[in-house]
N, C-alpha and C. Protein backbone atom coordinates (compact mmCIF):
# COMPACT_ATOMS: atom_id res chain seq x y z
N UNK A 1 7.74 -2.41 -1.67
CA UNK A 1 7.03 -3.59 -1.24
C UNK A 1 6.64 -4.39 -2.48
N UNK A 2 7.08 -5.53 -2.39
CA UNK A 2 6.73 -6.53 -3.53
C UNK A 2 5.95 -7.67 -2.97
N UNK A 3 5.17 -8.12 -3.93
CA UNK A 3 4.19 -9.56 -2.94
C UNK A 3 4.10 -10.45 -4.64
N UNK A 4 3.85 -11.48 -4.65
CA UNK A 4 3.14 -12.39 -5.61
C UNK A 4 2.17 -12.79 -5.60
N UNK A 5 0.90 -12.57 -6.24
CA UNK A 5 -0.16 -12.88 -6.00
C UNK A 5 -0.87 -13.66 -6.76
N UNK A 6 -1.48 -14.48 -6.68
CA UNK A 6 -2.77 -15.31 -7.59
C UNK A 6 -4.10 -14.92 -7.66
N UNK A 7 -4.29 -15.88 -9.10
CA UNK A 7 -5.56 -14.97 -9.59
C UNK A 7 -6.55 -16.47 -9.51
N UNK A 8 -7.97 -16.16 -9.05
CA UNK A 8 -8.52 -17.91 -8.82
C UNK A 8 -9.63 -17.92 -10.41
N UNK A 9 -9.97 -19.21 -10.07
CA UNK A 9 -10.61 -19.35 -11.84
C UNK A 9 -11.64 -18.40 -12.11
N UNK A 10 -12.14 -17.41 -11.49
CA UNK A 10 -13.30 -16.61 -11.31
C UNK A 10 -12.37 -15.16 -11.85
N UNK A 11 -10.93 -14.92 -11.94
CA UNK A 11 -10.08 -13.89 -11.92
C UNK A 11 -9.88 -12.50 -11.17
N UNK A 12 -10.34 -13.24 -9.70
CA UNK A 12 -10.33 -12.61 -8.73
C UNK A 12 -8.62 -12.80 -7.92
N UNK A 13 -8.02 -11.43 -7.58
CA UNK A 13 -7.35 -10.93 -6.62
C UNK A 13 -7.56 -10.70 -5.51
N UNK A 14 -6.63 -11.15 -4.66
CA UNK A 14 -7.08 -10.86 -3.03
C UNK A 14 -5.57 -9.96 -2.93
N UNK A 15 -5.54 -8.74 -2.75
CA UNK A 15 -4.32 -7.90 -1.95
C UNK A 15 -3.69 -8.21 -0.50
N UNK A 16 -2.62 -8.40 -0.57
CA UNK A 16 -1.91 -8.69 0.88
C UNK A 16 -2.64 -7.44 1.88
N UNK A 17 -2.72 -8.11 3.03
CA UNK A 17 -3.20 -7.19 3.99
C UNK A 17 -2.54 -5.58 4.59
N UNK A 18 -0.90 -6.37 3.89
CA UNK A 18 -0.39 -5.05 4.33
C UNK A 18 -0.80 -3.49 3.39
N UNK A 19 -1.15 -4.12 1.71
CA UNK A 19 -1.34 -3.36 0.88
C UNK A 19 -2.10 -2.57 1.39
N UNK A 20 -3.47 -3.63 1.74
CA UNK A 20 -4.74 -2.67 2.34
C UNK A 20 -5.05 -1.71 2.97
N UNK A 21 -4.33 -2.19 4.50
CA UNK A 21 -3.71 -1.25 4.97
C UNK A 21 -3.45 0.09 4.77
N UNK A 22 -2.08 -0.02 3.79
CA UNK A 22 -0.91 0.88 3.55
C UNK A 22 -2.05 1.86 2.71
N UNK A 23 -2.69 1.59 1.95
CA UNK A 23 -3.63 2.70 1.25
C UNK A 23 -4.86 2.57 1.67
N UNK A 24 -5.27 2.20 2.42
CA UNK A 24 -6.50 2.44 3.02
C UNK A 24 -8.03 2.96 1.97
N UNK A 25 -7.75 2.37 1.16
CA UNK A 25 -9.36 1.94 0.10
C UNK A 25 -9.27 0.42 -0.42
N UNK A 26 -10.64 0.65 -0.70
CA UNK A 26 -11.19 -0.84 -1.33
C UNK A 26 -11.19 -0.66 -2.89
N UNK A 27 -11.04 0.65 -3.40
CA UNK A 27 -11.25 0.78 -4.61
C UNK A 27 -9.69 1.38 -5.51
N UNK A 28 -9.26 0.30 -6.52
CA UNK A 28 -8.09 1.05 -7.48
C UNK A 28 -8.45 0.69 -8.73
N UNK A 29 -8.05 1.83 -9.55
CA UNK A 29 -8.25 1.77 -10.79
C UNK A 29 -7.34 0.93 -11.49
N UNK A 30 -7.50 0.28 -12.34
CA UNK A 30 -6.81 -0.82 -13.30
C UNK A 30 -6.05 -0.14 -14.77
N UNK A 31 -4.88 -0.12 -14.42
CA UNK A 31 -4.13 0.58 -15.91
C UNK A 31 -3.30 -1.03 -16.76
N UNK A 32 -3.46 -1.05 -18.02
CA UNK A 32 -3.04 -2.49 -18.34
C UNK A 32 -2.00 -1.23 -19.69
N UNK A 33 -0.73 -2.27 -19.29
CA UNK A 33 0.52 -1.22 -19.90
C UNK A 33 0.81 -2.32 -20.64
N UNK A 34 1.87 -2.24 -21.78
CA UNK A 34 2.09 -2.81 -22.65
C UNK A 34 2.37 -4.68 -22.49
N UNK A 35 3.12 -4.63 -21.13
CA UNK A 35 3.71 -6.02 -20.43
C UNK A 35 3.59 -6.29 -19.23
N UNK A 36 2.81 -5.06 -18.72
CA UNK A 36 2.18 -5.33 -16.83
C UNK A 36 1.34 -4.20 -16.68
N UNK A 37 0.13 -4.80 -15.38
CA UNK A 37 -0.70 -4.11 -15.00
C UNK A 37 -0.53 -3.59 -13.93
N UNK A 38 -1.18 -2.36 -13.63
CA UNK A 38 -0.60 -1.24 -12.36
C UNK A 38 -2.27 -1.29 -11.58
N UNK A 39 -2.09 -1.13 -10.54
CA UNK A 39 -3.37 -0.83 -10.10
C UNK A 39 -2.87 0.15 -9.10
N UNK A 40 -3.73 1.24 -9.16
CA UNK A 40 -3.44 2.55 -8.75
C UNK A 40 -4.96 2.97 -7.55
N UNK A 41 -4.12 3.46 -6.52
CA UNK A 41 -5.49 3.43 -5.46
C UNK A 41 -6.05 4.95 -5.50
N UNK A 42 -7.33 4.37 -5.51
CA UNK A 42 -8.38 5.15 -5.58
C UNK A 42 -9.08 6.24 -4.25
N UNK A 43 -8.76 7.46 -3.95
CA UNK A 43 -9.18 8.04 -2.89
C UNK A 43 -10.86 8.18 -2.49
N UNK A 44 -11.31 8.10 -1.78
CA UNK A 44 -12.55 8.38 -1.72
C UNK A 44 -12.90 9.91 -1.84
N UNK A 45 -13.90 10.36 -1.84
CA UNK A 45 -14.39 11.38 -2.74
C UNK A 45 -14.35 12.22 -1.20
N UNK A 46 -15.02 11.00 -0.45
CA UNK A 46 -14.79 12.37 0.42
C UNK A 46 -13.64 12.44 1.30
N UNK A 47 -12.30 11.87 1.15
CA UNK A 47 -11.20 12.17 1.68
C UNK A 47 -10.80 13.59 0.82
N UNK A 48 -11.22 13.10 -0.50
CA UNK A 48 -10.40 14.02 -1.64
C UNK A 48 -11.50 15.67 -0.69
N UNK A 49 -12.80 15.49 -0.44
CA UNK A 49 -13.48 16.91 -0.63
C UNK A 49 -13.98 17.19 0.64
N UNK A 50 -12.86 16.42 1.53
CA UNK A 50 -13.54 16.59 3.19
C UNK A 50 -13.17 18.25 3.43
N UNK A 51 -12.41 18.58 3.28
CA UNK A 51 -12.08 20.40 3.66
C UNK A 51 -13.32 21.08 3.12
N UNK A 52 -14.10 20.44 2.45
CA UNK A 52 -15.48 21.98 1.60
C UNK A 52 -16.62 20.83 2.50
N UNK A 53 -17.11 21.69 3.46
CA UNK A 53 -18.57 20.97 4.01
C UNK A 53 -19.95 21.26 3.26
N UNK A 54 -19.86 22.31 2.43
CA UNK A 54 -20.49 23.05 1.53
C UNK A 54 -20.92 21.49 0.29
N UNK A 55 -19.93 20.58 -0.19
CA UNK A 55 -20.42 20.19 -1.48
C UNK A 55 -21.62 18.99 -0.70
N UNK A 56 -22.05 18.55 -1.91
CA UNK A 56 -22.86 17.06 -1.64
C UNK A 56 -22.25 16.33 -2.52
N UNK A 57 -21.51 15.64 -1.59
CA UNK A 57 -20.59 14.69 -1.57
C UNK A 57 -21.65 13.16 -2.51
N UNK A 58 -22.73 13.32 -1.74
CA UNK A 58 -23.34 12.14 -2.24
C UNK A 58 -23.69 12.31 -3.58
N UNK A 59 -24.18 13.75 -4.34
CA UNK A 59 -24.32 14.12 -5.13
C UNK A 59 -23.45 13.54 -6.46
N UNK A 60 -22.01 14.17 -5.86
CA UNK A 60 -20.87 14.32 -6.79
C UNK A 60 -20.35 12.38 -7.19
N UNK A 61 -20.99 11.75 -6.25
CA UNK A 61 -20.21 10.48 -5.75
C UNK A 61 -21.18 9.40 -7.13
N UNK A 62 -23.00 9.91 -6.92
CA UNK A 62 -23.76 9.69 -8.03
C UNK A 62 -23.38 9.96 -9.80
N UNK A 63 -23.00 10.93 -9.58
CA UNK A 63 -22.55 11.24 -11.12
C UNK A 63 -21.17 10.84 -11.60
N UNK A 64 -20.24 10.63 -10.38
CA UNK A 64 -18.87 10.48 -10.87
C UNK A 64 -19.30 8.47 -11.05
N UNK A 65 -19.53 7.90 -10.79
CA UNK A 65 -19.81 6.48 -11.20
C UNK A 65 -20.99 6.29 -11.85
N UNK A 66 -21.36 7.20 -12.62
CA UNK A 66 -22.85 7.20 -13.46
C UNK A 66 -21.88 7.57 -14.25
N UNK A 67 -20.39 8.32 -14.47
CA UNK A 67 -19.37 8.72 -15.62
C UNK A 67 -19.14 7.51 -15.41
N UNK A 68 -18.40 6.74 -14.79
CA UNK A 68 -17.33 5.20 -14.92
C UNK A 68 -17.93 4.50 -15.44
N UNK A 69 -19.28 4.17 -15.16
CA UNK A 69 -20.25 3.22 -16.14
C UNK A 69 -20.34 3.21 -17.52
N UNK A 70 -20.31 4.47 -17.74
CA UNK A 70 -20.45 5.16 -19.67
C UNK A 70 -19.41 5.03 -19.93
N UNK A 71 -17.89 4.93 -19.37
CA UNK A 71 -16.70 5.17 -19.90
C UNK A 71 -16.77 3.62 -20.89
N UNK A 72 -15.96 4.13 -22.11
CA UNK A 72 -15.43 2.73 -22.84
C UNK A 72 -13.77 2.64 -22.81
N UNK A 73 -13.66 1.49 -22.28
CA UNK A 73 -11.71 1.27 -22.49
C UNK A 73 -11.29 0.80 -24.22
C-alpha cells in the first residue's frame, strides 16, 4: 500500500484512513533513515500484555513514557 501525503505549515500528517485502520493505533514511532522516514506502529501495552491479568498495566504504561520523555535522539 502506497499513499502520498502532505505535511500542513504546523508539520502535521494526517494518515489515510485505510492506514488507520489496517494497524489499528494512534501511536508510531518515527525512524528518520538516511533519505526517508519510516513510521513504525506502535502496539498498545495492553494488546502487547493482555494474556498476564496479573501486571498493572497502568503502572508499566507510567514509567514506559516517563522513559520516552528522558530519551534523547
Amino acid at each position: 500500500m502506497e499513499a502520498t501525503i502532505t505535511m500542513d505549515k504546523s508539520g502535521r500528517i494526517v494518515l489515510p484512513m485505510r492506514v488507520r485502520k489496517k494497524f489499528k493505533t494512534s501511536r508510531f514511532g518515527l525512524k528518520v533513515l538516511e533519505n526517508k522516514i519510516e513510521l513504525v506502529p506502535v502496539k498498545s501495552l495492553e494488546a502487547l500484555f493482555g494474556s498476564f491479568p496479573d501486571l498493572d498495566i497502568k503502572r508499566i504504561r507510567r514509567e514506559h513514557e516517563d522513559e520516552i520523555k528522558n530519551e534523547r535522539f
